[in-house]
N, C-alpha and C. Protein backbone atom coordinates (compact mmCIF):
# COMPACT_ATOMS: atom_id res chain seq x y z
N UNK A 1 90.91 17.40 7.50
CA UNK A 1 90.23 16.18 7.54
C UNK A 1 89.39 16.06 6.27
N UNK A 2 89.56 15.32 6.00
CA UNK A 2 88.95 14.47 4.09
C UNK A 2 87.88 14.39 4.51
N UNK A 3 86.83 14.69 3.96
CA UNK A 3 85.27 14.62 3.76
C UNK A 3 84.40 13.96 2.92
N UNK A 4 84.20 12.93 3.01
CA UNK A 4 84.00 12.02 1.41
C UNK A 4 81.82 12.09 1.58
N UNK A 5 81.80 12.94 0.38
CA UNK A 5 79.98 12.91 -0.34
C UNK A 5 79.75 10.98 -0.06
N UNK A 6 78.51 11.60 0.22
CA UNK A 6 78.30 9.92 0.00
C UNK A 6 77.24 9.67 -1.47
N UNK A 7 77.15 9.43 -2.16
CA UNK A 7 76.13 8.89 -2.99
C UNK A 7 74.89 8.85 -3.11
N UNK A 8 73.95 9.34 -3.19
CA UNK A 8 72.60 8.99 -2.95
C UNK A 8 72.10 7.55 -3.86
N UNK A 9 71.40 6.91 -3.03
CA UNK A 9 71.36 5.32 -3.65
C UNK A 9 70.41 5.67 -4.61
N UNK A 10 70.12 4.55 -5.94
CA UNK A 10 69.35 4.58 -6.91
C UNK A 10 68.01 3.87 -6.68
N UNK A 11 68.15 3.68 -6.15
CA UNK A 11 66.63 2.63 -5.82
C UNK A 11 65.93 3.54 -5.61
N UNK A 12 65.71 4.23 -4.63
CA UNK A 12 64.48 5.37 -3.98
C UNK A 12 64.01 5.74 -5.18
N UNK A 13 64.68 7.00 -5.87
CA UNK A 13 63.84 7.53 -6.98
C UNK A 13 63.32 6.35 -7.86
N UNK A 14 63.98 5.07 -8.04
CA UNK A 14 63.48 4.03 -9.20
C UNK A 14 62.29 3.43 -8.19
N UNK A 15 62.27 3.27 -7.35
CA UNK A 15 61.30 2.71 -6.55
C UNK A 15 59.79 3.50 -6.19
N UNK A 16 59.91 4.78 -6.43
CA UNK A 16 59.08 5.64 -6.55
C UNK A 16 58.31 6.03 -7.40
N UNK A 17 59.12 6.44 -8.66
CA UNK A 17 58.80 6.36 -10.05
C UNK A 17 58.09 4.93 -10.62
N UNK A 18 58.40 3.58 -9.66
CA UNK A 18 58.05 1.99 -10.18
C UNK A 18 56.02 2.50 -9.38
N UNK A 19 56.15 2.92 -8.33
CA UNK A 19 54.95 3.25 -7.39
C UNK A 19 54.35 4.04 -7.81
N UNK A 20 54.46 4.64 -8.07
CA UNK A 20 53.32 6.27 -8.97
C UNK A 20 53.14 5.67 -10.72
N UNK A 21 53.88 5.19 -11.10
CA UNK A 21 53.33 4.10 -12.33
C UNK A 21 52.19 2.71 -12.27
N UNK A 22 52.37 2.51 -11.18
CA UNK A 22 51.72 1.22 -10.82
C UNK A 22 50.38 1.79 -10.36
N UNK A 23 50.16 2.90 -9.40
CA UNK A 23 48.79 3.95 -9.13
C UNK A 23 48.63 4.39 -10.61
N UNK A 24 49.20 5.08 -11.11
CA UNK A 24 48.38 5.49 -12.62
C UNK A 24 48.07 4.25 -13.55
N UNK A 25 48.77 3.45 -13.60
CA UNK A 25 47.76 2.02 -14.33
C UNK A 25 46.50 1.62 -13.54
N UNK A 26 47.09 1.40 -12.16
CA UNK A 26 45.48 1.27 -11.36
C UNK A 26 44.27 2.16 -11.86
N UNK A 27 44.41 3.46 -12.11
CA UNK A 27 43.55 4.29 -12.17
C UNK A 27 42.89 4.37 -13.40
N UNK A 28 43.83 4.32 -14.14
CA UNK A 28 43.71 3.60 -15.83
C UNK A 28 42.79 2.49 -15.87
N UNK A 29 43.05 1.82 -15.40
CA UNK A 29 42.31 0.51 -15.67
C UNK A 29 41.06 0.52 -14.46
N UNK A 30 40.91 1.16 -13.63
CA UNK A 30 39.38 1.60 -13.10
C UNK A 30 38.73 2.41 -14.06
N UNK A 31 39.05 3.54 -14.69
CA UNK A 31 38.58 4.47 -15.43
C UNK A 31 38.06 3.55 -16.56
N UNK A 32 38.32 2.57 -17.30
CA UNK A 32 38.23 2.16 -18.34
C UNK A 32 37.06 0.75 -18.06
N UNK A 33 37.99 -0.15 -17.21
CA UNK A 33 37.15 -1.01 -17.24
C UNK A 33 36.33 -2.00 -15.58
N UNK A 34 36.88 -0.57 -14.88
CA UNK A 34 35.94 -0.60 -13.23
C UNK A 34 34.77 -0.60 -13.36
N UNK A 35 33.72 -1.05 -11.74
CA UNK A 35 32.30 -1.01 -11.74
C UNK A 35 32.05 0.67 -12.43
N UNK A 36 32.54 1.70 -12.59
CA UNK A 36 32.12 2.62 -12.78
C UNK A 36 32.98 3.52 -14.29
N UNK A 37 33.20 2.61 -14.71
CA UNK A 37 33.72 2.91 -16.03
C UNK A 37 33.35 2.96 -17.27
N UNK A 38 34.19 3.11 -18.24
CA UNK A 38 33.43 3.53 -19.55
C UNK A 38 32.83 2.35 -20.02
N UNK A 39 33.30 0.94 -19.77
CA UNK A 39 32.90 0.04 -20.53
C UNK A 39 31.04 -0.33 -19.42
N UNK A 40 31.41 -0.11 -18.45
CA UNK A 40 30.42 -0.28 -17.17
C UNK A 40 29.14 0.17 -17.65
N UNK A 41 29.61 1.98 -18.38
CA UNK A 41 28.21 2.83 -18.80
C UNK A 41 27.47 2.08 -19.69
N UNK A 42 27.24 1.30 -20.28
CA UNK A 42 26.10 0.70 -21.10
C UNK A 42 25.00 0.09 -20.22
N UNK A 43 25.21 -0.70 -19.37
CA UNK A 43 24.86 -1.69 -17.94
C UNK A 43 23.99 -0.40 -17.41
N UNK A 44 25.18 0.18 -17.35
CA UNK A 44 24.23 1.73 -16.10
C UNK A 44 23.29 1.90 -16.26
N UNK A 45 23.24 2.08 -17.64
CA UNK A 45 22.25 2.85 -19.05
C UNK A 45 20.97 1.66 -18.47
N UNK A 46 21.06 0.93 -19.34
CA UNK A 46 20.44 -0.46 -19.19
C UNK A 46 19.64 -0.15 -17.43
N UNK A 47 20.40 -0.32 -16.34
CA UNK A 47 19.65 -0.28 -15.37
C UNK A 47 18.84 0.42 -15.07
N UNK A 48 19.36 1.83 -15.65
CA UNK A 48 18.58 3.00 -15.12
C UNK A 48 17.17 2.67 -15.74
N UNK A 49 17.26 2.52 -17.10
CA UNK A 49 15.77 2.12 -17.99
C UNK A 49 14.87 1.15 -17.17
N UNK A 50 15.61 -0.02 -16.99
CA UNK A 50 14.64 -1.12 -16.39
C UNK A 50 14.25 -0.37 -15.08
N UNK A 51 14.56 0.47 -14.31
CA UNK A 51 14.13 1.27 -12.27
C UNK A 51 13.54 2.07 -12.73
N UNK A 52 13.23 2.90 -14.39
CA UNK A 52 12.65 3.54 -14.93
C UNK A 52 11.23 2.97 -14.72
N UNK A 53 11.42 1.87 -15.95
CA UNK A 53 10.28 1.18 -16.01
C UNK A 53 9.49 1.01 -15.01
N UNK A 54 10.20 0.46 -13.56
CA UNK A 54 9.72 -0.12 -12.93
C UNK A 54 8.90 0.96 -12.14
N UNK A 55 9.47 2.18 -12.13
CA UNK A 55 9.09 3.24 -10.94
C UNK A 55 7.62 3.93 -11.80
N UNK A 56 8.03 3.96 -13.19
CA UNK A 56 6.72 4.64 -13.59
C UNK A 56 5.18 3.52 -13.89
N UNK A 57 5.63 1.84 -13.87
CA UNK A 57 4.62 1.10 -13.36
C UNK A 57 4.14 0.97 -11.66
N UNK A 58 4.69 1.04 -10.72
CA UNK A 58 4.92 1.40 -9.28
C UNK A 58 3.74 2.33 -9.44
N UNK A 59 3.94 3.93 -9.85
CA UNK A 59 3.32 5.31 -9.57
C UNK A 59 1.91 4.60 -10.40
N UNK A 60 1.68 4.62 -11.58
CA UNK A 60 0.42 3.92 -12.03
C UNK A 60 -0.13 2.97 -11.08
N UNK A 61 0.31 1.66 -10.44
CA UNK A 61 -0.77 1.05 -9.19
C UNK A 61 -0.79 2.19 -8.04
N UNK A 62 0.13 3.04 -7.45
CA UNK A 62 0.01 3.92 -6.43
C UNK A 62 -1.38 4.99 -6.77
N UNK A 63 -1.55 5.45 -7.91
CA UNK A 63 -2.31 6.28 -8.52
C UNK A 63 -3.91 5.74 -8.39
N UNK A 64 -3.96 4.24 -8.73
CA UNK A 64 -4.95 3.62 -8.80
C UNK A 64 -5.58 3.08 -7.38
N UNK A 65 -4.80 3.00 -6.96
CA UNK A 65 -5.09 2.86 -5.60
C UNK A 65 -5.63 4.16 -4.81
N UNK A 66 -4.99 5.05 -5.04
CA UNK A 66 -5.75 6.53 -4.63
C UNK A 66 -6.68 7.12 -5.43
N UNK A 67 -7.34 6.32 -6.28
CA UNK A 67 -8.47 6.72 -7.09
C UNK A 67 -9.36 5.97 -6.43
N UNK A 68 -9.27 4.60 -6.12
CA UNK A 68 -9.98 3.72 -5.18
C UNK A 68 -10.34 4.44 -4.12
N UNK A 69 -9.75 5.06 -3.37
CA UNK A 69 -9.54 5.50 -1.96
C UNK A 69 -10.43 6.62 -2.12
N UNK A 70 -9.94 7.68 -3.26
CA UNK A 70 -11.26 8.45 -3.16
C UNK A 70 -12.59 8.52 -3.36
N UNK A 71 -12.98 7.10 -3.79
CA UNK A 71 -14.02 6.46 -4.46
C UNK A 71 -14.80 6.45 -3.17
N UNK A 72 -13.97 5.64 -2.03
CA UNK A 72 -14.61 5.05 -0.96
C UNK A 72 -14.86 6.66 -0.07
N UNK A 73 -14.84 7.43 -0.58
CA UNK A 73 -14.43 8.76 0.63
C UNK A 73 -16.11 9.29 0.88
N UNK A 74 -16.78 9.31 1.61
CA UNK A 74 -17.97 9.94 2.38
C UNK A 74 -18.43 11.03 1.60
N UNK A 75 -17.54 11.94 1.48
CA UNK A 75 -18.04 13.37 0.89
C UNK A 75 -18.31 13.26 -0.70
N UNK A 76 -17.52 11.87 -1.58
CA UNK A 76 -18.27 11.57 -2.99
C UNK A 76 -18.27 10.62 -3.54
N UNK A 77 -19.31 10.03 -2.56
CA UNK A 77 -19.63 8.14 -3.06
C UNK A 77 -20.83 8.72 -3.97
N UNK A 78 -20.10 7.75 -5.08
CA UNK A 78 -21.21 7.61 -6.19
C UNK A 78 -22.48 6.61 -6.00
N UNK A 79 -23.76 7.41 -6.43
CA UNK A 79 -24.81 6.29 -5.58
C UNK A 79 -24.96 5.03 -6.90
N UNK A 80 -24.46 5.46 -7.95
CA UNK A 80 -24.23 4.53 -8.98
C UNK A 80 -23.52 3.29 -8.77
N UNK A 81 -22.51 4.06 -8.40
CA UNK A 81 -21.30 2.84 -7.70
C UNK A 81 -21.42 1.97 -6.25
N UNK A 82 -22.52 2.54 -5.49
CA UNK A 82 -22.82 2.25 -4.37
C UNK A 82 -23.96 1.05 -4.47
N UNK A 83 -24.94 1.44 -5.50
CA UNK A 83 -25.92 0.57 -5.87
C UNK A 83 -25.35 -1.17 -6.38
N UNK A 84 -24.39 -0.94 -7.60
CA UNK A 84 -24.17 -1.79 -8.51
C UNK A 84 -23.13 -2.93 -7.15
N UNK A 85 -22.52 -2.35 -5.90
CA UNK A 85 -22.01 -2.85 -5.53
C UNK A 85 -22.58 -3.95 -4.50
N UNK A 86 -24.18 -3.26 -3.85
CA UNK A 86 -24.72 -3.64 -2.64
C UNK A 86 -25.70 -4.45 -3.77
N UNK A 87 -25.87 -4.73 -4.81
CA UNK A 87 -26.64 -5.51 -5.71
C UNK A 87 -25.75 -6.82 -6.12
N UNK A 88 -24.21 -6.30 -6.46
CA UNK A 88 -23.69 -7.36 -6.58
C UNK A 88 -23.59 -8.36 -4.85
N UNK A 89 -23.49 -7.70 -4.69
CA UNK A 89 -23.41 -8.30 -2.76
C UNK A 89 -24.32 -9.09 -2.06
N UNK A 90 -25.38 -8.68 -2.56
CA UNK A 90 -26.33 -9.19 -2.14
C UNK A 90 -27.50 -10.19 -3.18
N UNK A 91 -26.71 -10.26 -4.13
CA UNK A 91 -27.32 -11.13 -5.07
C UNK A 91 -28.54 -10.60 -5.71
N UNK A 92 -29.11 -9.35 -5.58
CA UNK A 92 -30.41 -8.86 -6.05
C UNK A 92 -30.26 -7.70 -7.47
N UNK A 93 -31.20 -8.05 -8.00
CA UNK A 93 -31.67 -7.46 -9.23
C UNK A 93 -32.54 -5.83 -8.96
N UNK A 94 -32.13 -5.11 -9.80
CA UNK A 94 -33.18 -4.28 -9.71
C UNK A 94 -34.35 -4.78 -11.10
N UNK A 95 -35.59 -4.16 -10.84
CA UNK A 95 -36.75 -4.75 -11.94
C UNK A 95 -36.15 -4.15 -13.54
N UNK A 96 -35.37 -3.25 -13.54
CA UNK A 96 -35.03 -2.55 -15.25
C UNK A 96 -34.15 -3.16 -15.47
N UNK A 97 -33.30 -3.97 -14.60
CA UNK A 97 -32.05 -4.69 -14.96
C UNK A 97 -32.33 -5.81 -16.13
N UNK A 98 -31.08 -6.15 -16.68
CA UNK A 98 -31.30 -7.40 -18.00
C UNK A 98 -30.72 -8.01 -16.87
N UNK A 99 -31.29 -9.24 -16.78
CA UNK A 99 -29.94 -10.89 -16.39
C UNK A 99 -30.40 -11.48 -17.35
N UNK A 100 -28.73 -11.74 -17.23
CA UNK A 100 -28.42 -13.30 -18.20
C UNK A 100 -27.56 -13.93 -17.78
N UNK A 101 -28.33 -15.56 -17.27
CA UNK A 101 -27.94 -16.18 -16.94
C UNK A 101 -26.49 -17.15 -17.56
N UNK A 102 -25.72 -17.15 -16.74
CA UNK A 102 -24.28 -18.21 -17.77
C UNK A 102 -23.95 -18.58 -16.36
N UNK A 103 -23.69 -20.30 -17.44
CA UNK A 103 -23.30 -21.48 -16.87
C UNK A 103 -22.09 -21.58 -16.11
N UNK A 104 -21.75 -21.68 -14.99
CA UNK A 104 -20.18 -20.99 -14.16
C UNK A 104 -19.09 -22.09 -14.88
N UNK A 105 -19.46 -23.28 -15.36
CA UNK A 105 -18.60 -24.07 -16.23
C UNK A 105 -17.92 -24.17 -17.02
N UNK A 106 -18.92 -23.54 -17.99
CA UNK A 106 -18.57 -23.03 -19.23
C UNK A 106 -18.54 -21.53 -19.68
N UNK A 107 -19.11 -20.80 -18.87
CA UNK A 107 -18.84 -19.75 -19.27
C UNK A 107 -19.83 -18.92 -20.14
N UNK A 108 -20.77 -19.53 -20.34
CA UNK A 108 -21.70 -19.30 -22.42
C UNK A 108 -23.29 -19.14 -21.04
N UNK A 109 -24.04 -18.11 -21.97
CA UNK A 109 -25.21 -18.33 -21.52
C UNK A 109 -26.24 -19.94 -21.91
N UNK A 110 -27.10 -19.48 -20.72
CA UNK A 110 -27.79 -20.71 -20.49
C UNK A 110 -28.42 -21.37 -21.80
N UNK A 111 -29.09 -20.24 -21.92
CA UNK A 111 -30.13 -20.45 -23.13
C UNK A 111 -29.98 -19.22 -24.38
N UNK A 112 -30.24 -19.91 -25.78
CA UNK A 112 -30.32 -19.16 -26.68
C UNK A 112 -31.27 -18.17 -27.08
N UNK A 113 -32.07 -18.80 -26.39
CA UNK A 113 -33.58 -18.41 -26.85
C UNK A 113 -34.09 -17.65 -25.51
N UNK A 114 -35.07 -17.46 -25.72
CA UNK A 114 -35.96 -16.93 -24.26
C UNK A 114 -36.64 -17.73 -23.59
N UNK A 115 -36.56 -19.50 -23.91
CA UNK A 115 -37.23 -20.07 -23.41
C UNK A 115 -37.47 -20.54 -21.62
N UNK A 116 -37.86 -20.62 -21.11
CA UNK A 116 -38.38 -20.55 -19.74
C UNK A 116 -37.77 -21.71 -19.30
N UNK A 117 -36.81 -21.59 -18.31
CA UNK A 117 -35.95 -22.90 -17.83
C UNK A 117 -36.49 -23.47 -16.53
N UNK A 118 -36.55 -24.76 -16.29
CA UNK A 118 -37.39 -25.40 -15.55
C UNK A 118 -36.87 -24.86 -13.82
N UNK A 119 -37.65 -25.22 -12.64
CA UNK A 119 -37.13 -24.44 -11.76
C UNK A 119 -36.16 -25.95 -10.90
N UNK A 120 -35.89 -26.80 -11.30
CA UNK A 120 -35.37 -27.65 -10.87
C UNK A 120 -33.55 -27.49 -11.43
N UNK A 121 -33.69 -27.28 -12.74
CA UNK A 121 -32.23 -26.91 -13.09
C UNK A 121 -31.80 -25.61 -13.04
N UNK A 122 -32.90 -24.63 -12.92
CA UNK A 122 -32.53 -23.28 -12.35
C UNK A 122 -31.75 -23.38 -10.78
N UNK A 123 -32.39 -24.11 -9.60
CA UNK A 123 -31.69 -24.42 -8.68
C UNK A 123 -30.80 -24.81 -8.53
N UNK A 124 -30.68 -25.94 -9.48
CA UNK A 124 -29.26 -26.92 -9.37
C UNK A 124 -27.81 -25.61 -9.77
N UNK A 125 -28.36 -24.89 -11.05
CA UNK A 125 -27.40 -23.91 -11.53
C UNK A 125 -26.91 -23.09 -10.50
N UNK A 126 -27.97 -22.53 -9.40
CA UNK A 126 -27.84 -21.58 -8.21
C UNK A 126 -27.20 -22.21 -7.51
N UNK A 127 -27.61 -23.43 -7.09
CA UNK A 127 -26.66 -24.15 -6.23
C UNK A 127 -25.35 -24.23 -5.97
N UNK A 128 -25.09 -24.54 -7.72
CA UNK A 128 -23.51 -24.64 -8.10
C UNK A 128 -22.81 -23.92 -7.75
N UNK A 129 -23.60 -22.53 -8.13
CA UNK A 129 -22.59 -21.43 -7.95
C UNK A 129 -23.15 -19.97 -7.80
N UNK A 130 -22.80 -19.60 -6.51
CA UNK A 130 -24.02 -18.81 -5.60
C UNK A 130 -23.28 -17.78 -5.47
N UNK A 131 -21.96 -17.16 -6.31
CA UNK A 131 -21.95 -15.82 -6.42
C UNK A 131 -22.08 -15.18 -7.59
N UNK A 132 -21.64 -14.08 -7.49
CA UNK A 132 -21.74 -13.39 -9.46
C UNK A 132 -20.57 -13.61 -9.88
């Protein structure tokens, strides 16, 4: 009895070889010009600097804020800092203190001179503007 080979068809291996070409261009062309590729790394670069920036301005207010915090802490309030604050607060002078008075308008002191300002526009000035 005659036994006839059969052929193995051409397509498979061409169809395979067409598929593993088409994955290595894919990969090619991620490597080169994907979110994570060579052309990508400049951007990266770029980002990383600006989260740089941003993280080492971040830690500077975090820092300042815990300098505050220890300011306010029981065991070392400054009576310097304690004074200047309950003076600003309360609107009072100590007697060694300088004031000088400026106009909340403009900004510029009252007077040039030392001359003695009447107590009618001294009020009106207080009036205006009754914090420091």
């Amino acid at each position: 009895m005659p036994t006839r080979l059969k052929r193995p068809p051409f397509w498979r291996p061409l169809g395979l070889t067409a598929a593993l070409l088409a994955f290595q261009g894919y990969l090619g062309f991620s490597a080169i010009g994907g979110q994570f590729g060579i052309e990508s790394r400049a951007q990266i670069l770029a980002d990383i600097d600006v989260l740089k920036n941003t993280s080492s301005a971040l830690q500077a207010e975090i820092d300042a804020y815990k300098h505050r915090a220890t300011l306010m802490d029981t065991r070392r309030l400054d009576p310097d800092l304690v004074t200047e604050r309950a003076r600003a607060m309360l609107n009072m002078a100590n007697e060694a203190d300088i004031i000088v008075m400026v106009d909340p308008r403009t900004g510029k002191p009252l007077s040039g001179s030392f001359d003695e300002i009447t107590e009618d526009r001294l009020n009106g000035i207080l009036n205006a503007e009754t914090t420091l």
